[in-house]
PDB file of N, CA and C in Angstrom:
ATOM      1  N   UNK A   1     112.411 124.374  95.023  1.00  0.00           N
ATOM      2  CA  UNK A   1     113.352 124.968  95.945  1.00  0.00           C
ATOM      3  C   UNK A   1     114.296 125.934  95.230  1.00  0.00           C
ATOM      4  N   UNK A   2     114.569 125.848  93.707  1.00  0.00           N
ATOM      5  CA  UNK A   2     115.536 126.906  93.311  1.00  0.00           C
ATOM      6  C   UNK A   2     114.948 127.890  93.159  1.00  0.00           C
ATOM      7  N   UNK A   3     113.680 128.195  92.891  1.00  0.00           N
ATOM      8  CA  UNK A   3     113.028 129.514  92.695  1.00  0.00           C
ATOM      9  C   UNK A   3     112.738 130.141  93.664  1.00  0.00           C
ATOM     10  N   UNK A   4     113.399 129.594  95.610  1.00  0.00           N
ATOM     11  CA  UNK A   4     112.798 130.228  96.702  1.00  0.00           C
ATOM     12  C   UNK A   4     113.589 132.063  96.344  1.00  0.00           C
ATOM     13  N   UNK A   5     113.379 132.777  96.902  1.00  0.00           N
ATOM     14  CA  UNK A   5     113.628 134.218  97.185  1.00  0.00           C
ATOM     15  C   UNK A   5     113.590 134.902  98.660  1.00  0.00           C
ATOM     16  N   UNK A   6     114.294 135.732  98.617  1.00  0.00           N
ATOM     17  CA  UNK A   6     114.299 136.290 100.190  1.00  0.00           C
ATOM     18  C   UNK A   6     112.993 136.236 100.360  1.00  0.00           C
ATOM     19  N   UNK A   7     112.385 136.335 101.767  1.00  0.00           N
ATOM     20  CA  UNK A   7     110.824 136.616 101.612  1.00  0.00           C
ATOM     21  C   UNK A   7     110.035 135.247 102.086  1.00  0.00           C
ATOM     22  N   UNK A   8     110.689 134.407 101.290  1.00  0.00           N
ATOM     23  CA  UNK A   8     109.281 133.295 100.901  1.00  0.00           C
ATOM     24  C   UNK A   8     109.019 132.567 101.734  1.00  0.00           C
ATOM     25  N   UNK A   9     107.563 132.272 102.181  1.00  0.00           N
ATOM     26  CA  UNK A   9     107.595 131.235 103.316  1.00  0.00           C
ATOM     27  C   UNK A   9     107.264 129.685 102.897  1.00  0.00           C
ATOM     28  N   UNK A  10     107.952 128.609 103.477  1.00  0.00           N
ATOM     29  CA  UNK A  10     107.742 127.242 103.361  1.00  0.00           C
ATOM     30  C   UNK A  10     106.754 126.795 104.505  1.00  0.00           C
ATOM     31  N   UNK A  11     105.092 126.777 104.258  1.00  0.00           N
ATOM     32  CA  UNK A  11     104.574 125.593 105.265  1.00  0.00           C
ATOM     33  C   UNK A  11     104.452 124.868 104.817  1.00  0.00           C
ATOM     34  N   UNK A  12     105.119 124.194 106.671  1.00  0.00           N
ATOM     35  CA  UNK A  12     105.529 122.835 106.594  1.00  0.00           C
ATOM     36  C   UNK A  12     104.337 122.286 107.417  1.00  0.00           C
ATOM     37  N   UNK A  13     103.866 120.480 106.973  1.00  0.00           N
ATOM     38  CA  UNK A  13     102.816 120.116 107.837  1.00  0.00           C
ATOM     39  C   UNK A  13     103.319 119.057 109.130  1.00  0.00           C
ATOM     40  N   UNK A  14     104.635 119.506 108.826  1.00  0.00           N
ATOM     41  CA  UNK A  14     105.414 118.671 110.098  1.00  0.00           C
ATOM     42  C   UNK A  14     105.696 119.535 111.519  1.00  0.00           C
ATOM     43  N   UNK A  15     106.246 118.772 112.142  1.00  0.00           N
ATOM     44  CA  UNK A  15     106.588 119.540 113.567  1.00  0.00           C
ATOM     45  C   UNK A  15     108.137 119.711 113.050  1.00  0.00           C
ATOM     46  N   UNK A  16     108.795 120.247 113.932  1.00  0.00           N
ATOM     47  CA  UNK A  16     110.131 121.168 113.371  1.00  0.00           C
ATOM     48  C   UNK A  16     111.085 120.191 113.770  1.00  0.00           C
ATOM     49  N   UNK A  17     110.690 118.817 114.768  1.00  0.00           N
ATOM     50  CA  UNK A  17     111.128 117.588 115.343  1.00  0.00           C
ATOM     51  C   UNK A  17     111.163 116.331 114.220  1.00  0.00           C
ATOM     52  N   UNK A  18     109.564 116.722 113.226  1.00  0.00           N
ATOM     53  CA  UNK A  18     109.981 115.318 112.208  1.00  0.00           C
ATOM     54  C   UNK A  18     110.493 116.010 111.014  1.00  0.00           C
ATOM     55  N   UNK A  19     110.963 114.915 109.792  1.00  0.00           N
ATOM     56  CA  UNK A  19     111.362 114.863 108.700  1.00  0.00           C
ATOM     57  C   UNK A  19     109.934 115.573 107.744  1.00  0.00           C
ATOM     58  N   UNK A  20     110.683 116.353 107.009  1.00  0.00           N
ATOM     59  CA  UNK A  20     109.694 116.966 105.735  1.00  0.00           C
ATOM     60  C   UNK A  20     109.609 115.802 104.877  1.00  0.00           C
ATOM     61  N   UNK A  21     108.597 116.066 104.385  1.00  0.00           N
ATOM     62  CA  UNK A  21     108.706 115.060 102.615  1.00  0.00           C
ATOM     63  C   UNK A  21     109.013 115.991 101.414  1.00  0.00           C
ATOM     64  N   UNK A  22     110.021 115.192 100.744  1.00  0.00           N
ATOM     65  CA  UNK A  22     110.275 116.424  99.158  1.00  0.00           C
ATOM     66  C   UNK A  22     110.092 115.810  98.525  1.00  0.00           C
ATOM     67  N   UNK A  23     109.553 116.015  97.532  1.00  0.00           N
ATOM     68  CA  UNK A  23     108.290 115.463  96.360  1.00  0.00           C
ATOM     69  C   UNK A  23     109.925 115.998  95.082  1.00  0.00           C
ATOM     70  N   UNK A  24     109.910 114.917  94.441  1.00  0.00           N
ATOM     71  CA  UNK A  24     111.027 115.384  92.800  1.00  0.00           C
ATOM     72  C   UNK A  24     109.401 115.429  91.710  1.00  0.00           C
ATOM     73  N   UNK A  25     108.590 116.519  91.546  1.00  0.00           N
ATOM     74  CA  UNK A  25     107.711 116.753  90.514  1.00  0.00           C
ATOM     75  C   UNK A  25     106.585 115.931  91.263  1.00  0.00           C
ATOM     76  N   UNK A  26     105.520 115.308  90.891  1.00  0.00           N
ATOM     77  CA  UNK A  26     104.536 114.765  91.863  1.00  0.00           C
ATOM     78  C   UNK A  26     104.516 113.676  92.226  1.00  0.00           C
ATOM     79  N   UNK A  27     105.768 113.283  93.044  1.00  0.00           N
ATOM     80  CA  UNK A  27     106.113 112.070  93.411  1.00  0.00           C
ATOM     81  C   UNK A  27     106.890 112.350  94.622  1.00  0.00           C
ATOM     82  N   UNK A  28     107.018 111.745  96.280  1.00  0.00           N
ATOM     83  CA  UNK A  28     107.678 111.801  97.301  1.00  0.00           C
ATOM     84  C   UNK A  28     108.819 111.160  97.117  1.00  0.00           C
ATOM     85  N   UNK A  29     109.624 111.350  96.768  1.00  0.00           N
ATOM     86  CA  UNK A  29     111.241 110.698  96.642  1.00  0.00           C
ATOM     87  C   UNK A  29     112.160 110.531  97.770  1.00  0.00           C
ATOM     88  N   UNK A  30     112.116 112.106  98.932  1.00  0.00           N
ATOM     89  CA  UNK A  30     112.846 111.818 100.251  1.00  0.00           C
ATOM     90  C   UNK A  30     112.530 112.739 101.329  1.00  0.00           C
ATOM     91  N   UNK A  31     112.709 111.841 102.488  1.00  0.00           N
ATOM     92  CA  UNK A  31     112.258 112.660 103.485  1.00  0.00           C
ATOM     93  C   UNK A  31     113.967 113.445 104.224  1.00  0.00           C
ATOM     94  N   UNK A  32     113.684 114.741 104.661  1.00  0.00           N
ATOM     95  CA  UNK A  32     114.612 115.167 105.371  1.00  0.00           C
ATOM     96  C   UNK A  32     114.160 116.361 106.240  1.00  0.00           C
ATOM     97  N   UNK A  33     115.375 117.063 106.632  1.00  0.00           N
ATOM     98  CA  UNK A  33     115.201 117.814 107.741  1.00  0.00           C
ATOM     99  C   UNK A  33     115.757 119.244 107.368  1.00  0.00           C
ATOM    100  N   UNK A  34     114.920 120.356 107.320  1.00  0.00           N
ATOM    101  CA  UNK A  34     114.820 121.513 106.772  1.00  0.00           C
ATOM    102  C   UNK A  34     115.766 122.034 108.010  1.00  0.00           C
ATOM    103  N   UNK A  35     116.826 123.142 107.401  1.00  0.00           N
ATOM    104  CA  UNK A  35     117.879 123.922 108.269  1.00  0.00           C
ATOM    105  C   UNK A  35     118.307 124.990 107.421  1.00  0.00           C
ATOM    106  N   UNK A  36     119.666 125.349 108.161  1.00  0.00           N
ATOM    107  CA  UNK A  36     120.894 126.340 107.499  1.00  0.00           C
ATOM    108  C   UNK A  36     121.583 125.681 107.298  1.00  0.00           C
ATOM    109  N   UNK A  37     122.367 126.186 106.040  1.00  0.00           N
ATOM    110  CA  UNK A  37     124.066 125.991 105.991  1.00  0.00           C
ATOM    111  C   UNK A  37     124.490 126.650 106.009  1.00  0.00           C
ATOM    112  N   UNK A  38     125.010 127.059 107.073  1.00  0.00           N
ATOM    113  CA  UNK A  38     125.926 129.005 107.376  1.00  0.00           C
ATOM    114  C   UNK A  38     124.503 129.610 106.901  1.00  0.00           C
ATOM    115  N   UNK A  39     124.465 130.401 106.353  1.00  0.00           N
ATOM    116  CA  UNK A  39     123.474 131.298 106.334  1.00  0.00           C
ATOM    117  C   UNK A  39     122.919 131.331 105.368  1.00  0.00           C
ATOM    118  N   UNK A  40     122.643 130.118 104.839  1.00  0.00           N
ATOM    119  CA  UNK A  40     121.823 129.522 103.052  1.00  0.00           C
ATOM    120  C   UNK A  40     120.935 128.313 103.914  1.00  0.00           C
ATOM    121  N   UNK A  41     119.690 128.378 103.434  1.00  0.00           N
ATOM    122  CA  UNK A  41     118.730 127.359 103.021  1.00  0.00           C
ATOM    123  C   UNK A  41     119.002 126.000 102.788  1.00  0.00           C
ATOM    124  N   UNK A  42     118.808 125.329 103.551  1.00  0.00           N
ATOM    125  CA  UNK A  42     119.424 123.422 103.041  1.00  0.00           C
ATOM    126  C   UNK A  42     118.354 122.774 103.643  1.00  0.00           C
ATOM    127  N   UNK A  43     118.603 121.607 102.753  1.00  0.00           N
ATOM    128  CA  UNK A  43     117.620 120.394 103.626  1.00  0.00           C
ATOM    129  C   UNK A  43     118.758 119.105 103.699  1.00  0.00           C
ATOM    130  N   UNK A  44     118.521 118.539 104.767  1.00  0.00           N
ATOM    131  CA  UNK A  44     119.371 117.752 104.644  1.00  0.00           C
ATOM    132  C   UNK A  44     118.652 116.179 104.528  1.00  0.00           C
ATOM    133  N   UNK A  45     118.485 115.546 103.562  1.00  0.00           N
ATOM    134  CA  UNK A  45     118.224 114.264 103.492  1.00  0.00           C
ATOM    135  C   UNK A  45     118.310 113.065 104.324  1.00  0.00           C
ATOM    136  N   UNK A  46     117.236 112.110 104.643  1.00  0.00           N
ATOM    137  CA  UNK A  46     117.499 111.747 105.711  1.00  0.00           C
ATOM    138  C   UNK A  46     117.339 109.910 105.255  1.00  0.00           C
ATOM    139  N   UNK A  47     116.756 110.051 104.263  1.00  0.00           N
ATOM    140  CA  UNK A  47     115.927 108.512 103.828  1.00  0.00           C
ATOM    141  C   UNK A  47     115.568 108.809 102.460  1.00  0.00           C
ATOM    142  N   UNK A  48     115.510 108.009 101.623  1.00  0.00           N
ATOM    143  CA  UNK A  48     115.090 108.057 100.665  1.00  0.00           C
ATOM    144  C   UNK A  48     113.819 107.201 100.791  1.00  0.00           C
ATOM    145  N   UNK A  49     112.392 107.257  99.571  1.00  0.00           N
ATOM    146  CA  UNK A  49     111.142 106.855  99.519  1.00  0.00           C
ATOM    147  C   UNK A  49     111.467 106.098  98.383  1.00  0.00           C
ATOM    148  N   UNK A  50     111.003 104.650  98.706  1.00  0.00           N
ATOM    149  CA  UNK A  50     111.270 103.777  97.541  1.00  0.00           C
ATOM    150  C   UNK A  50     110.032 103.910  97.207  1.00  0.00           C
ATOM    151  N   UNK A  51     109.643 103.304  95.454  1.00  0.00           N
ATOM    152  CA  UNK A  51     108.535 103.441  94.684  1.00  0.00           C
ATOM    153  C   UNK A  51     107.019 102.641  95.805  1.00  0.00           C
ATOM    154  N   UNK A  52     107.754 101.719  96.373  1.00  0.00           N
ATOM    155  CA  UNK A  52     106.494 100.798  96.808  1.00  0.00           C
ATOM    156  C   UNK A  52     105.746 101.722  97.831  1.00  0.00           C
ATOM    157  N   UNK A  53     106.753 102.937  98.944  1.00  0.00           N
ATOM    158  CA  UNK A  53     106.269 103.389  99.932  1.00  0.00           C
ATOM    159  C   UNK A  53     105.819 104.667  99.574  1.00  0.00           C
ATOM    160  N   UNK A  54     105.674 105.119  97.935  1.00  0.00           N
ATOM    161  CA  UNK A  54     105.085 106.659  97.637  1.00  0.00           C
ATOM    162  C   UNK A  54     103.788 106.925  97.926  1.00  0.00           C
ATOM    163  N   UNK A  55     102.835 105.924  97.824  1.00  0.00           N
ATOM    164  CA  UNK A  55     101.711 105.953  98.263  1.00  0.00           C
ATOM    165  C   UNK A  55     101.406 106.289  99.722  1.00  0.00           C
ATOM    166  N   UNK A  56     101.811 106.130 100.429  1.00  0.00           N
ATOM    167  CA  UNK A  56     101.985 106.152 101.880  1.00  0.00           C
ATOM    168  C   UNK A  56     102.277 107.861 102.753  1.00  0.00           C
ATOM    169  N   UNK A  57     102.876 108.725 101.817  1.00  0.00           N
ATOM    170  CA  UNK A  57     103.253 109.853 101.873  1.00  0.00           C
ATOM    171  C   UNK A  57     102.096 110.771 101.247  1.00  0.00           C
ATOM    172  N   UNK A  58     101.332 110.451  99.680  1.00  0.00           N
ATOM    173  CA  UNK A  58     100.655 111.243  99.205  1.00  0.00           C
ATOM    174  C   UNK A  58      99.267 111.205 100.018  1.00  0.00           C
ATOM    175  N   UNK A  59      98.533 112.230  99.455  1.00  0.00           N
ATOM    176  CA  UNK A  59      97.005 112.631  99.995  1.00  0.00           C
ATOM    177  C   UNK A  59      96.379 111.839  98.815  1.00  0.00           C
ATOM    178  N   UNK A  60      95.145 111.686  98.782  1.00  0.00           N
ATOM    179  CA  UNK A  60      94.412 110.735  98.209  1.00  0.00           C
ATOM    180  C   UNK A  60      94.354 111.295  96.967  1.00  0.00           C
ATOM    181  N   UNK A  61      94.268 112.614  96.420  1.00  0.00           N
ATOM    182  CA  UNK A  61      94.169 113.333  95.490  1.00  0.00           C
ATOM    183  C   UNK A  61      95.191 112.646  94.960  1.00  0.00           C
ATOM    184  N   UNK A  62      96.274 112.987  95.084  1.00  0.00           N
ATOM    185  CA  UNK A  62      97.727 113.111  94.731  1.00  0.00           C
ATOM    186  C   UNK A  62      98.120 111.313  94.431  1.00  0.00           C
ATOM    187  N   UNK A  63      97.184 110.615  95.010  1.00  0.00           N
ATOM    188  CA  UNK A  63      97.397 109.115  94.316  1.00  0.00           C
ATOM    189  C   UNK A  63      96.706 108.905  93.368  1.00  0.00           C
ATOM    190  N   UNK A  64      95.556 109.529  93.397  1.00  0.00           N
ATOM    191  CA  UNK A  64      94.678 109.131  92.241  1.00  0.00           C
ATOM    192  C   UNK A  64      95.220 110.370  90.839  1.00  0.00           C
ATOM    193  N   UNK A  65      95.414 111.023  91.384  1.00  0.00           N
ATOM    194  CA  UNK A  65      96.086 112.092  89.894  1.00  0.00           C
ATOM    195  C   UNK A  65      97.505 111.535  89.581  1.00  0.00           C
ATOM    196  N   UNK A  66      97.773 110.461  89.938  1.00  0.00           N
ATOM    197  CA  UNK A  66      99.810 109.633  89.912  1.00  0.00           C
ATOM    198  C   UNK A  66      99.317 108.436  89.351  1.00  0.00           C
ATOM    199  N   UNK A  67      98.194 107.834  89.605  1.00  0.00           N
ATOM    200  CA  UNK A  67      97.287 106.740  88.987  1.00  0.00           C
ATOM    201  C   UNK A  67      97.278 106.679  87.333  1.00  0.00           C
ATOM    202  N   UNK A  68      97.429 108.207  87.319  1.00  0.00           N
ATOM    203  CA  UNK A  68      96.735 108.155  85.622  1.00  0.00           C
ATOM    204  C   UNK A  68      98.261 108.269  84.785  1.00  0.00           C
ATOM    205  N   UNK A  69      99.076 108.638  85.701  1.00  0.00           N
ATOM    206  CA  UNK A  69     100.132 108.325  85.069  1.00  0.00           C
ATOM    207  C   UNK A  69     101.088 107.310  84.394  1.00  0.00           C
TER     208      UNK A  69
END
């Protein structure tokens, strides 16, 4: 998110009604809800993802490449 730039687009695989997932490096850490703040970019946090429920968020790839970690 710090490297976004005017321009850039975020797809999202949510509806604009649910919570995004934000991954801290390749891990789902929290879900929230993509907006403005005045006229800047924010997400606003809604829940945090405890370790037991990361699996539950990733694609199968993304568990088995977190596996080897």
């Amino acid at each position: 998110m710090l490297n976004l730039e005017e321009g850039d687009v975020l797809r999202l695989d949510t509806s604009v009604r649910d919570d995004a997932v934000m991954f801290v490096g390749t891990r789902p850490k929290f879900r929230g809800k993509p907006g403005l703040n005045g006229k800047r970019r924010a997400i606003m946090l809604t829940d945090p993802i405890v370790k037991a429920d990361e699996s539950i968020y990733m694609t199968e790839v993304e568990r088995t490449d977190n596996e080897e970690l």
